[in-house]
N, C-alpha and C. Protein backbone atom coordinates (compact mmCIF):
# COMPACT_ATOMS: atom_id res chain seq x y z
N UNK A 1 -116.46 -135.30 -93.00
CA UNK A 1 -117.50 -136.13 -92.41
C UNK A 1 -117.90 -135.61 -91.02
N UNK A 2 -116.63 -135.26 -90.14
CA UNK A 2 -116.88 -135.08 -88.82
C UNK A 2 -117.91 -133.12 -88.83
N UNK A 3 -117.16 -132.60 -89.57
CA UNK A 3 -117.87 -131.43 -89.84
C UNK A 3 -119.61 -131.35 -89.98
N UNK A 4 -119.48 -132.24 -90.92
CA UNK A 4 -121.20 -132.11 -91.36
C UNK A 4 -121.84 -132.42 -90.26
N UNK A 5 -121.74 -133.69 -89.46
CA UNK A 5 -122.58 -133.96 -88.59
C UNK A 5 -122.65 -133.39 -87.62
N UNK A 6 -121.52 -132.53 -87.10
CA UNK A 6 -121.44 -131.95 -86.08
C UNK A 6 -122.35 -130.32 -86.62
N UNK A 7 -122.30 -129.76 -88.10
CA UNK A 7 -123.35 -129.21 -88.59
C UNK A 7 -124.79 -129.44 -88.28
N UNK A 8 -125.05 -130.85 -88.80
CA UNK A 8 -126.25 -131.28 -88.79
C UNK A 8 -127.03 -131.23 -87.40
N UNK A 9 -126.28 -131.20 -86.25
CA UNK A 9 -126.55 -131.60 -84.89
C UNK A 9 -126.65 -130.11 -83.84
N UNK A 10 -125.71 -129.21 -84.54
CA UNK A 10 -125.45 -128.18 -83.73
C UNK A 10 -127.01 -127.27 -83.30
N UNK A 11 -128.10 -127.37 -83.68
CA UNK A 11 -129.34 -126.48 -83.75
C UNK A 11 -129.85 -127.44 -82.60
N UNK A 12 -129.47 -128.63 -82.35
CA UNK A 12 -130.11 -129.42 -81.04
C UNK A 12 -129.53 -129.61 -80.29
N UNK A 13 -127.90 -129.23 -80.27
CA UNK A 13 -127.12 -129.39 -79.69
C UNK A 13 -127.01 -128.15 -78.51
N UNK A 14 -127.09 -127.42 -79.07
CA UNK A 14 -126.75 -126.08 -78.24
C UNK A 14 -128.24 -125.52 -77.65
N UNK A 15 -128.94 -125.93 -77.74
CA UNK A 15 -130.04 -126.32 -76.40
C UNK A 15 -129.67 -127.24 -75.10
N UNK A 16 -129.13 -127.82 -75.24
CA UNK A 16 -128.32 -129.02 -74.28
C UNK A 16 -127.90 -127.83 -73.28
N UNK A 17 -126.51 -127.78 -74.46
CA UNK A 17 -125.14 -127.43 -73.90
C UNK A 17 -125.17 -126.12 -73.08
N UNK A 18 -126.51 -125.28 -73.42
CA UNK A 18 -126.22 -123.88 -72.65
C UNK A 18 -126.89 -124.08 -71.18
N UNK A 19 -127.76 -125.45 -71.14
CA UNK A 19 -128.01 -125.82 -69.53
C UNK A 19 -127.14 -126.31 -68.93
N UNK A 20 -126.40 -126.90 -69.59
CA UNK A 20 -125.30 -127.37 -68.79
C UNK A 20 -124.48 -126.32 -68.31
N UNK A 21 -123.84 -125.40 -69.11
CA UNK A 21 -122.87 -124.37 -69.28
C UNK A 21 -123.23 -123.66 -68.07
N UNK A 22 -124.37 -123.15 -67.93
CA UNK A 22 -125.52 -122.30 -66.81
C UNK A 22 -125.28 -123.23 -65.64
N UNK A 23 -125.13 -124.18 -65.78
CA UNK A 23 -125.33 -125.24 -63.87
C UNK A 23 -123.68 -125.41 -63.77
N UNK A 24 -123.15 -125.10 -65.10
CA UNK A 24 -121.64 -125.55 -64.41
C UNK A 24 -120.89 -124.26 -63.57
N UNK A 25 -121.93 -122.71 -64.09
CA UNK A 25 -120.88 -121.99 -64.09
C UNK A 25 -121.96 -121.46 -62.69
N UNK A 26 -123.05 -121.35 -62.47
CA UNK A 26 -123.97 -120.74 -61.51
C UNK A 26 -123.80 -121.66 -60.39
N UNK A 27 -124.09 -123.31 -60.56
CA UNK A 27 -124.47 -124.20 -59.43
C UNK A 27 -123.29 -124.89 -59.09
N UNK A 28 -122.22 -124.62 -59.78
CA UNK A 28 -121.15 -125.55 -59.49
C UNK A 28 -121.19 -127.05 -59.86
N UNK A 29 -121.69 -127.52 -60.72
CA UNK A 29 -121.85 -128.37 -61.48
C UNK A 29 -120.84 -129.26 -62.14
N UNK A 30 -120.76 -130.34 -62.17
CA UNK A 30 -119.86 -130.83 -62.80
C UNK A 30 -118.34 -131.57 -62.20
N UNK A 31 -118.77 -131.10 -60.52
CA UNK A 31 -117.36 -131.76 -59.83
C UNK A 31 -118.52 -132.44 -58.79
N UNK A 32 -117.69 -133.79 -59.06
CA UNK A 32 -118.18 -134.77 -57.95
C UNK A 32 -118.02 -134.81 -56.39
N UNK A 33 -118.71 -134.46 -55.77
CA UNK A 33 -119.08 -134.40 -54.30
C UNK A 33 -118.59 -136.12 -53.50
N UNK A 34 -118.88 -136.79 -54.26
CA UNK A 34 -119.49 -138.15 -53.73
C UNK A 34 -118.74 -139.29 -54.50
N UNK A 35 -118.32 -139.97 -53.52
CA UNK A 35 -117.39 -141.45 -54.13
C UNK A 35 -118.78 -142.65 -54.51
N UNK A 36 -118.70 -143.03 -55.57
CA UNK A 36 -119.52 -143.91 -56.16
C UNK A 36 -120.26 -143.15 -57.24
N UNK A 37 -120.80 -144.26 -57.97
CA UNK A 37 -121.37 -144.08 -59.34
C UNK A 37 -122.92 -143.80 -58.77
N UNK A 38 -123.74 -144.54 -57.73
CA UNK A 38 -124.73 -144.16 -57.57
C UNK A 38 -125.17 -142.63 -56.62
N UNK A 39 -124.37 -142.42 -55.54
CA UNK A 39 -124.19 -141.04 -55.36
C UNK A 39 -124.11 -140.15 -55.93
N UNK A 40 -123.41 -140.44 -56.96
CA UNK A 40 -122.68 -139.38 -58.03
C UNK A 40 -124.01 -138.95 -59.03
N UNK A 41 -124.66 -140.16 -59.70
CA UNK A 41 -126.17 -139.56 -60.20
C UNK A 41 -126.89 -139.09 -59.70
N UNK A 42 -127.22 -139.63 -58.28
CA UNK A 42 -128.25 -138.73 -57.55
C UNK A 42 -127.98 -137.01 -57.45
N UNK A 43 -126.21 -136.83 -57.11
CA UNK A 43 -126.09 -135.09 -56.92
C UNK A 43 -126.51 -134.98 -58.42
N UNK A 44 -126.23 -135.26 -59.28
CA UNK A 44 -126.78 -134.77 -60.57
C UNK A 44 -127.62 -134.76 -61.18
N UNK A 45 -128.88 -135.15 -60.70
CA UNK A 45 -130.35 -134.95 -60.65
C UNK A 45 -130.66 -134.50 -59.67
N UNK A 46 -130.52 -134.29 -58.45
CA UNK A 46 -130.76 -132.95 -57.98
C UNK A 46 -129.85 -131.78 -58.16
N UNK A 47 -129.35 -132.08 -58.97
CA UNK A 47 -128.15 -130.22 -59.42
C UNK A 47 -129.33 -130.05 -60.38
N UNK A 48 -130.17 -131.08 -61.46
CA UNK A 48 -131.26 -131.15 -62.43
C UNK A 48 -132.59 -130.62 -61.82
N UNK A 49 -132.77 -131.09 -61.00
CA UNK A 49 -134.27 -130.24 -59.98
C UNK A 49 -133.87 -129.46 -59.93
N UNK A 50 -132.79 -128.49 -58.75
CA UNK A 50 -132.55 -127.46 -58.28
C UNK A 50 -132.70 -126.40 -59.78
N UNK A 51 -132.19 -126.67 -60.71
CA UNK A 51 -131.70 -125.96 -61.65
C UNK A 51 -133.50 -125.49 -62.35
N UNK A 52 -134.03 -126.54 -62.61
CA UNK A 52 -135.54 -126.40 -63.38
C UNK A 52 -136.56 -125.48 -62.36
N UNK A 53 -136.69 -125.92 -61.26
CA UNK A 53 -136.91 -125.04 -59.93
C UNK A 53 -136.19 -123.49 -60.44
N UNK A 54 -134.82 -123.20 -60.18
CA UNK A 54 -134.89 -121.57 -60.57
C UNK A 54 -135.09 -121.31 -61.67
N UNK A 55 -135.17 -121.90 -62.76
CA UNK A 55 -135.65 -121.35 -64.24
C UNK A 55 -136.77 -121.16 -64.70
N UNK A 56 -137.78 -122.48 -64.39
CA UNK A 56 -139.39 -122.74 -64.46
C UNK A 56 -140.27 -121.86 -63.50
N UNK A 57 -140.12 -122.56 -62.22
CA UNK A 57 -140.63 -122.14 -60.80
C UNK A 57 -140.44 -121.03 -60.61
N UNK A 58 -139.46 -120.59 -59.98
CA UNK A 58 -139.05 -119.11 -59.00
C UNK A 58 -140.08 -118.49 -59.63
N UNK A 59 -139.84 -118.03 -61.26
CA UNK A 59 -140.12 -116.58 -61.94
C UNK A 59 -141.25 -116.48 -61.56
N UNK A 60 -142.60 -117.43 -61.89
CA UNK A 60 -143.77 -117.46 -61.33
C UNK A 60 -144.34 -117.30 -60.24
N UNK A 61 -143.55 -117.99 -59.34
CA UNK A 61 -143.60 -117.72 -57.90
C UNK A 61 -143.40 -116.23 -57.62
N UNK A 62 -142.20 -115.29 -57.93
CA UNK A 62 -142.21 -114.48 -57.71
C UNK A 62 -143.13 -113.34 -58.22
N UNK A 63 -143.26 -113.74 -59.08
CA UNK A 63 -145.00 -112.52 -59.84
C UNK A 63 -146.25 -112.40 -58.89
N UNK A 64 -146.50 -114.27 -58.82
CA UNK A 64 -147.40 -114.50 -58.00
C UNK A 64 -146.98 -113.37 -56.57
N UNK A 65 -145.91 -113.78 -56.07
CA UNK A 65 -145.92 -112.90 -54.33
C UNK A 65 -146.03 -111.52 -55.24
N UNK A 66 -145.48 -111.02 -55.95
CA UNK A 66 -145.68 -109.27 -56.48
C UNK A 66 -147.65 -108.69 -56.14
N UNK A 67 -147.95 -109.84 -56.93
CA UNK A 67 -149.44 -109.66 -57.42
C UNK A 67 -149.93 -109.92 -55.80
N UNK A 68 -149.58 -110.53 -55.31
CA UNK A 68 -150.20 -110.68 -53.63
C UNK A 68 -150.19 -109.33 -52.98
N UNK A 69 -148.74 -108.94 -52.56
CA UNK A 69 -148.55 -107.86 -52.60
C UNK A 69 -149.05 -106.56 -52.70
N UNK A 70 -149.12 -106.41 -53.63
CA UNK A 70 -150.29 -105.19 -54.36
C UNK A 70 -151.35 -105.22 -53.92
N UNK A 71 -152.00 -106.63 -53.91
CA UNK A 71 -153.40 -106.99 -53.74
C UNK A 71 -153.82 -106.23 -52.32
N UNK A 72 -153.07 -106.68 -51.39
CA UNK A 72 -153.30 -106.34 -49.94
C UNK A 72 -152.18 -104.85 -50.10
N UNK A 73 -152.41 -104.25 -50.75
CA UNK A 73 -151.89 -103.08 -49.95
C UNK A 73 -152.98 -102.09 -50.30
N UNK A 74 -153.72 -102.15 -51.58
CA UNK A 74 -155.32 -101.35 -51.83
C UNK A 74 -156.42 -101.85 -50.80
């Protein structure tokens, strides 16, 4: 029983798990900074910004300055 579902689940599952895996092992993720339950969510939505910021953001950003770059040097 426990097999199958954990079958059935694994193709949505491991989209999750490799962001997590990535913020636990890059951002330090996963150890609590902060006494309380509401502290404690906040570092972990911003460990969630910070993280979408270098994955989404940066890359673009950085093309963009490349392409600047270039621009002003012809």
């Amino acid at each position: 029983m426990e097999l199958k579902f954990n079958t059935a689940i694994s193709k949505d599952r491991y989209k999750i798990e490799r962001t997590f895996g990535s913020m636990k092992r890059w951002a330090g993720a996963g150890i609590a900074r902060y006494l309380g339950l509401t502290k404690t969510h906040t570092q972990h939505l911003l460990e969630a910004m910070t993280n979408n910021l270098y994955l989404y953001i940066m890359p673009s950003l950085a093309v963009l300055a490349t392409t600047r770059k270039n621009l002003t040097k012809g």
